[in-house]
C-alpha atoms as a PDB file:
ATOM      1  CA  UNK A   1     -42.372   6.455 -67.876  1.00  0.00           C
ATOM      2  CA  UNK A   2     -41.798   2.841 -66.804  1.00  0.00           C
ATOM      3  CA  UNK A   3     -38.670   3.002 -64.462  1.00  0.00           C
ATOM      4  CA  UNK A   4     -36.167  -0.001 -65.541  1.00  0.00           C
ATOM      5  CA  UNK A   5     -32.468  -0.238 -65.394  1.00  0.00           C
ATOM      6  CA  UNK A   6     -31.213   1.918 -68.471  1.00  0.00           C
ATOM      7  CA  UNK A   7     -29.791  -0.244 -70.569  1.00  0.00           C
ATOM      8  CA  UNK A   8     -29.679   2.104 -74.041  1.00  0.00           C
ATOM      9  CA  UNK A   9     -29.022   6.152 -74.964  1.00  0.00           C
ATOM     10  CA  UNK A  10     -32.272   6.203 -76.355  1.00  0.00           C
ATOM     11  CA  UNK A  11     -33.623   4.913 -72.332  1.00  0.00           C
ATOM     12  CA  UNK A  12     -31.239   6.928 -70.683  1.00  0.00           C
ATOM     13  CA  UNK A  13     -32.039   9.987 -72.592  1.00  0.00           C
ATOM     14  CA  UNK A  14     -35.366   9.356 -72.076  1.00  0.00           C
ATOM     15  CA  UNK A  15     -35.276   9.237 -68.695  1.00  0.00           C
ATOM     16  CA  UNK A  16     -32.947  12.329 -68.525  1.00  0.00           C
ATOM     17  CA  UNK A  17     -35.807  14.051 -69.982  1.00  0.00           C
ATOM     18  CA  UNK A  18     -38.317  12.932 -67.269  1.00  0.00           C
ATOM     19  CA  UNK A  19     -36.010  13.880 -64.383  1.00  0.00           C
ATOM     20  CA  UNK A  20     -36.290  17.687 -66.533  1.00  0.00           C
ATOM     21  CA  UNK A  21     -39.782  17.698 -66.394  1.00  0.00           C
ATOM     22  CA  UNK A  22     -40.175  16.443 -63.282  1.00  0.00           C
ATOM     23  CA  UNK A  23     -37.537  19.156 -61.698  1.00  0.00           C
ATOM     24  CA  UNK A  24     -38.860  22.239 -63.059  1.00  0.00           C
ATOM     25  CA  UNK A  25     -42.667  21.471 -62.980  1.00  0.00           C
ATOM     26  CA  UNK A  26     -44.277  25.207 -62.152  1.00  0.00           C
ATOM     27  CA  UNK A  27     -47.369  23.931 -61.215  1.00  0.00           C
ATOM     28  CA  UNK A  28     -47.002  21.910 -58.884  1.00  0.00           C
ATOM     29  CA  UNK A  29     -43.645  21.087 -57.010  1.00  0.00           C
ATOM     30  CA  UNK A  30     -42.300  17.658 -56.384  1.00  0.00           C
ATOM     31  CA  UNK A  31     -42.916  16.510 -52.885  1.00  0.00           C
ATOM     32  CA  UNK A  32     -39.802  14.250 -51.531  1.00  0.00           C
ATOM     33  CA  UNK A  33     -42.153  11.860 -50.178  1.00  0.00           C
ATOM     34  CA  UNK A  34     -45.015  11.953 -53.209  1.00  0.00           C
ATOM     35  CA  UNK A  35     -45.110   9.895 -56.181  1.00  0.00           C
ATOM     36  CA  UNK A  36     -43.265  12.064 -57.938  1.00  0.00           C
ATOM     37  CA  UNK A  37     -40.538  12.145 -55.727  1.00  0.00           C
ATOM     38  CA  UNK A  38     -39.690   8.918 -55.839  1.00  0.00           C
ATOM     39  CA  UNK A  39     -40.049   8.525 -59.296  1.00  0.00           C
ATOM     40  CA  UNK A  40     -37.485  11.254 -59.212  1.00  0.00           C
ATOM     41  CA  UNK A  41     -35.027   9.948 -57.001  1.00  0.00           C
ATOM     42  CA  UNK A  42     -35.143   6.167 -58.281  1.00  0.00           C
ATOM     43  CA  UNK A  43     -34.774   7.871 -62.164  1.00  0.00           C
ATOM     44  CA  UNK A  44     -31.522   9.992 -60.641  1.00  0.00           C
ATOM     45  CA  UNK A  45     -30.153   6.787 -58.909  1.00  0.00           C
ATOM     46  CA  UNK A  46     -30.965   5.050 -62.304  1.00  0.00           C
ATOM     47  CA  UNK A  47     -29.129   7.936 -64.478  1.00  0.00           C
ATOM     48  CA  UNK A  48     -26.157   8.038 -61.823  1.00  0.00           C
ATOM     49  CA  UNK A  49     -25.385   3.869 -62.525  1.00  0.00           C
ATOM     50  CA  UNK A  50     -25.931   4.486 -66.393  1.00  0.00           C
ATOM     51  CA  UNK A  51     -23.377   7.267 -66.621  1.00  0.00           C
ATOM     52  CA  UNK A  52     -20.967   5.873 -64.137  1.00  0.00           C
ATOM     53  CA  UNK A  53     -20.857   2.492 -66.898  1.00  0.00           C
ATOM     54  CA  UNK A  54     -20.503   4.265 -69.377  1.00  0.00           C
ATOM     55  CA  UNK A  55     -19.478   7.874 -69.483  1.00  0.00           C
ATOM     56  CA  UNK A  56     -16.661   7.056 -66.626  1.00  0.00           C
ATOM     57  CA  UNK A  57     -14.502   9.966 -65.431  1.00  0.00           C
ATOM     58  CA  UNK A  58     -10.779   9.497 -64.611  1.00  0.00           C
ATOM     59  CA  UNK A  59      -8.979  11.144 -61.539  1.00  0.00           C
ATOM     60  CA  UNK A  60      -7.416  13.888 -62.709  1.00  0.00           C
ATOM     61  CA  UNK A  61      -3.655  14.367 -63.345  1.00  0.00           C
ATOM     62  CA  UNK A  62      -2.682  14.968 -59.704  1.00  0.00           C
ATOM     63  CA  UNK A  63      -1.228  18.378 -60.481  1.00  0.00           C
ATOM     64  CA  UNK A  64      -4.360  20.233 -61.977  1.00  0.00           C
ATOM     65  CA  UNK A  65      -6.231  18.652 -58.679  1.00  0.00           C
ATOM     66  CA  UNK A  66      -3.344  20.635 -56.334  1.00  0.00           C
ATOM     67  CA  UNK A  67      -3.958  23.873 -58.305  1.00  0.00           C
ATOM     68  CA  UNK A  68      -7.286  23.226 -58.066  1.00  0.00           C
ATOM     69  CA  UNK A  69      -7.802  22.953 -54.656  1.00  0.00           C
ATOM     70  CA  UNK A  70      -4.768  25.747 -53.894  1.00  0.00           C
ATOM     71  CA  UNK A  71      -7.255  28.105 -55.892  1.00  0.00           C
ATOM     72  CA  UNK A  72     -10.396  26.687 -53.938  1.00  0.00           C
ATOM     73  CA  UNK A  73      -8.402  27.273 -50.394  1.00  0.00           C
ATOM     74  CA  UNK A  74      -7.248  30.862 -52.088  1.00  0.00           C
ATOM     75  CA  UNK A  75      -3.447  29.919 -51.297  1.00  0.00           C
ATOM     76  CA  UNK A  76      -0.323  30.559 -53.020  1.00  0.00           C
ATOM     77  CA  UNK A  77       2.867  28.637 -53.891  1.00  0.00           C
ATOM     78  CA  UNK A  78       4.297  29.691 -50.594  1.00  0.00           C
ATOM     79  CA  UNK A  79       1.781  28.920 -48.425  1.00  0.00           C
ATOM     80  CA  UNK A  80       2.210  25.311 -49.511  1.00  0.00           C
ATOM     81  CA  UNK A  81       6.098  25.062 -49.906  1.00  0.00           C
ATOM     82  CA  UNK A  82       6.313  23.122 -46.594  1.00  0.00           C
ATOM     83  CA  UNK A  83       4.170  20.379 -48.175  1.00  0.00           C
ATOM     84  CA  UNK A  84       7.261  20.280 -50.374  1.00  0.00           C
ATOM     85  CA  UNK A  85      10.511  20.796 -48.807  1.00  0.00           C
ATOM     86  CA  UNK A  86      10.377  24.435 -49.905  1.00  0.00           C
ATOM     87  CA  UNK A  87       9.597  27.470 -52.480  1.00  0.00           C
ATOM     88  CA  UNK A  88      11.502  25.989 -54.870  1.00  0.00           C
ATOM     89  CA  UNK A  89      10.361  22.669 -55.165  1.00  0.00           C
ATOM     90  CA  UNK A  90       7.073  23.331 -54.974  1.00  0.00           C
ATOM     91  CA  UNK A  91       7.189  25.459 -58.181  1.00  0.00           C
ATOM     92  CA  UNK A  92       9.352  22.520 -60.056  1.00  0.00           C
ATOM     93  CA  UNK A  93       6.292  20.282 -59.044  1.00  0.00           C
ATOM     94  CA  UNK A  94       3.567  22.226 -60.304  1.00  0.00           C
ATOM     95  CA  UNK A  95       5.864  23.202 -63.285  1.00  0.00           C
ATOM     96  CA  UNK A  96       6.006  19.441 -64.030  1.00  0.00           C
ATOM     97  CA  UNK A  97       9.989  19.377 -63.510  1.00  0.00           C
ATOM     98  CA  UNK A  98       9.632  17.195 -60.623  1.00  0.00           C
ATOM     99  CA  UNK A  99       7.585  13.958 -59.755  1.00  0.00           C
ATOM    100  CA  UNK A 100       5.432  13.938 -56.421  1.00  0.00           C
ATOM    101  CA  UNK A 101       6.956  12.378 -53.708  1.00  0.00           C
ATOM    102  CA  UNK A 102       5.683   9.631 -50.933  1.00  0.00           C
ATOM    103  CA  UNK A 103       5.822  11.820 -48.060  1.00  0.00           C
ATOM    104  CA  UNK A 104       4.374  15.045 -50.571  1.00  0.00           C
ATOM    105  CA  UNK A 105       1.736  13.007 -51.465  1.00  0.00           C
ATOM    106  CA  UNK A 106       0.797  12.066 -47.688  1.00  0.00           C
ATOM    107  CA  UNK A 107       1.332  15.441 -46.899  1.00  0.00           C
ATOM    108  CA  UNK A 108      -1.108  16.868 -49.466  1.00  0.00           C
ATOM    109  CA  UNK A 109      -3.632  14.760 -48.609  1.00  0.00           C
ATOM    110  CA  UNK A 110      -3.495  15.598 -44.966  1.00  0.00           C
ATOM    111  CA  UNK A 111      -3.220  19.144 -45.118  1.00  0.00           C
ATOM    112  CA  UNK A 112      -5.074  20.133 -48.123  1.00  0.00           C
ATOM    113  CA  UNK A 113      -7.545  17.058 -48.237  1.00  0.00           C
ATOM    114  CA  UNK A 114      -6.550  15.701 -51.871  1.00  0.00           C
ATOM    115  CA  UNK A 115      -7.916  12.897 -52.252  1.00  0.00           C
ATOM    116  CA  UNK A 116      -5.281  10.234 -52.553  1.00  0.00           C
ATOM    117  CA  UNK A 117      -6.786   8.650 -55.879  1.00  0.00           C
ATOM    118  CA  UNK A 118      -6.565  11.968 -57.119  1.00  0.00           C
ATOM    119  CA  UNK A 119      -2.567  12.916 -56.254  1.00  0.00           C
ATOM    120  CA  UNK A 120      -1.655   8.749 -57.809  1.00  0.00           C
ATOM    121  CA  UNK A 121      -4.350   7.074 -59.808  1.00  0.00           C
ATOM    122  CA  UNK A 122      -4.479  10.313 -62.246  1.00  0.00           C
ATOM    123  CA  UNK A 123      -0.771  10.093 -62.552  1.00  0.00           C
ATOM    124  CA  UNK A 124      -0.607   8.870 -66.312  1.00  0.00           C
ATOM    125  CA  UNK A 125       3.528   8.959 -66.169  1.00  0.00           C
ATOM    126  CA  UNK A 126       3.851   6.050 -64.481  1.00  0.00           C
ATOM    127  CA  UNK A 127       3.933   2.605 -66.505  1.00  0.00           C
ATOM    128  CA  UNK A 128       5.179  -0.694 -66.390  1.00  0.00           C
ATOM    129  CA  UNK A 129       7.866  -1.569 -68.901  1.00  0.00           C
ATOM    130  CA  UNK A 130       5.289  -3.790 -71.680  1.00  0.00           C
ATOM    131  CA  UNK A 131       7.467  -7.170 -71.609  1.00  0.00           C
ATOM    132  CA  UNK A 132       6.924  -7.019 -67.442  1.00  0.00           C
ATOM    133  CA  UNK A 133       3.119  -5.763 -67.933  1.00  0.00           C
ATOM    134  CA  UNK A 134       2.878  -8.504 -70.331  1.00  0.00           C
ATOM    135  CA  UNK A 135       4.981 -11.327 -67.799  1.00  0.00           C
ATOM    136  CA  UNK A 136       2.115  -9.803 -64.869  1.00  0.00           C
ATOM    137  CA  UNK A 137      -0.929 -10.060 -67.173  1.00  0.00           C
ATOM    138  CA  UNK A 138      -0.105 -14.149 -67.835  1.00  0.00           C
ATOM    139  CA  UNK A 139      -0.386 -14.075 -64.196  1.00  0.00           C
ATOM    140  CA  UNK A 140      -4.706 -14.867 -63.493  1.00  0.00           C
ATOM    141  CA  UNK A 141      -5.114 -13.101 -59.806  1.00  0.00           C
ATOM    142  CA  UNK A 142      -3.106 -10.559 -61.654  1.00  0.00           C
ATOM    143  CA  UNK A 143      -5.046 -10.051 -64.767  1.00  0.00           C
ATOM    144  CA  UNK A 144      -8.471 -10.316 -62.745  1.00  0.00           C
ATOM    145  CA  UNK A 145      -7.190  -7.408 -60.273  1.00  0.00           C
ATOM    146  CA  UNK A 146      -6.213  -5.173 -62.993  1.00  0.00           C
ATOM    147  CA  UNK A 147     -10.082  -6.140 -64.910  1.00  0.00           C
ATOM    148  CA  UNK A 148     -11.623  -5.266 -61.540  1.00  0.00           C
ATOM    149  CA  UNK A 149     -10.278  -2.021 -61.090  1.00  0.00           C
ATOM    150  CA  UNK A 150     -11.254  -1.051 -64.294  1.00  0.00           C
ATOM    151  CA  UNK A 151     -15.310  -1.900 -63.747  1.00  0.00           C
ATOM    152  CA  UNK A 152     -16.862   1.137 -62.461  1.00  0.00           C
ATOM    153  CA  UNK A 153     -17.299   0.911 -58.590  1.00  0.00           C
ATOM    154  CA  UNK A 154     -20.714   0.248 -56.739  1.00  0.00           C
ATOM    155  CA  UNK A 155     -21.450   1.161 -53.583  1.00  0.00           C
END
């Protein structure tokens, strides 16, 4: 296969199907620093930018990635209610009753190591009234901010 940028399915899928091959080869092995290897890592790096433009995955809603990380710590509710300001607001939060706070959100990151994208940008509750988005978007550094953090990031 002729390594390119992927610019198709049909290219990507393609080249998902050569990474396959390559990976489980019985023969002989892939070698990191062989031909094969790097025509294995360039094809991954290739795949990774493809499905990062197109197949993009959003943070998740910032309670699922607290339960989620209270289940991968094995901790309960109360082992976590000083994050919170106690047992009982910690269980309205991950009930939904209650909204994250600032200083939870600082908290959580710290102790627990959510990511911070995780515990605001997946938080799909909070909007802008339409007639202000609308006011903002009329607004060019505005609108090209907003259009930026929408392109999938490169590193």
């Amino acid at each position: 296969m002729k390594t390119k940028i992927l610019k198709s399915e049909p290219e990507y899928e393609e080249a998902c199907q050569r990474i396959y091959r390559l990976i489980n080869k019985t023969d002989n092995p892939v070698e990191p620093d062989s031909p094969e290897g790097e025509e294995l890592e360039l094809l991954s790096l290739l795949v990774e930018k493809y499905e990062k433009e197109h197949y993009p995955i959003d943070p998740p809603d910032p309670v699922d990635a607290i339960k989620f990380r209270m289940e991968h710590m094995n901790l309960k509710q109360t082992d976590i209610a000083p994050l919170f300001g106690g047992k009982t607001r910690v269980s309205e939060v991950l009930n939904g009753r209650r909204p994250l706070t600032l200083k939870m959100i600082i908290l959580i990151n710290r102790y627990l190591g959510v990511p911070l994208e995780s515990l605001i940008g997946g938080n799909k509750d909070v909007k802008l009234d339409p007639e202000k988005r609308e006011k903002l978007l009329n607004i060019l550094p505005t609108r090209e901010n907003l259009t930026e953090k929408r392109k999938p990031a490169t590193i």
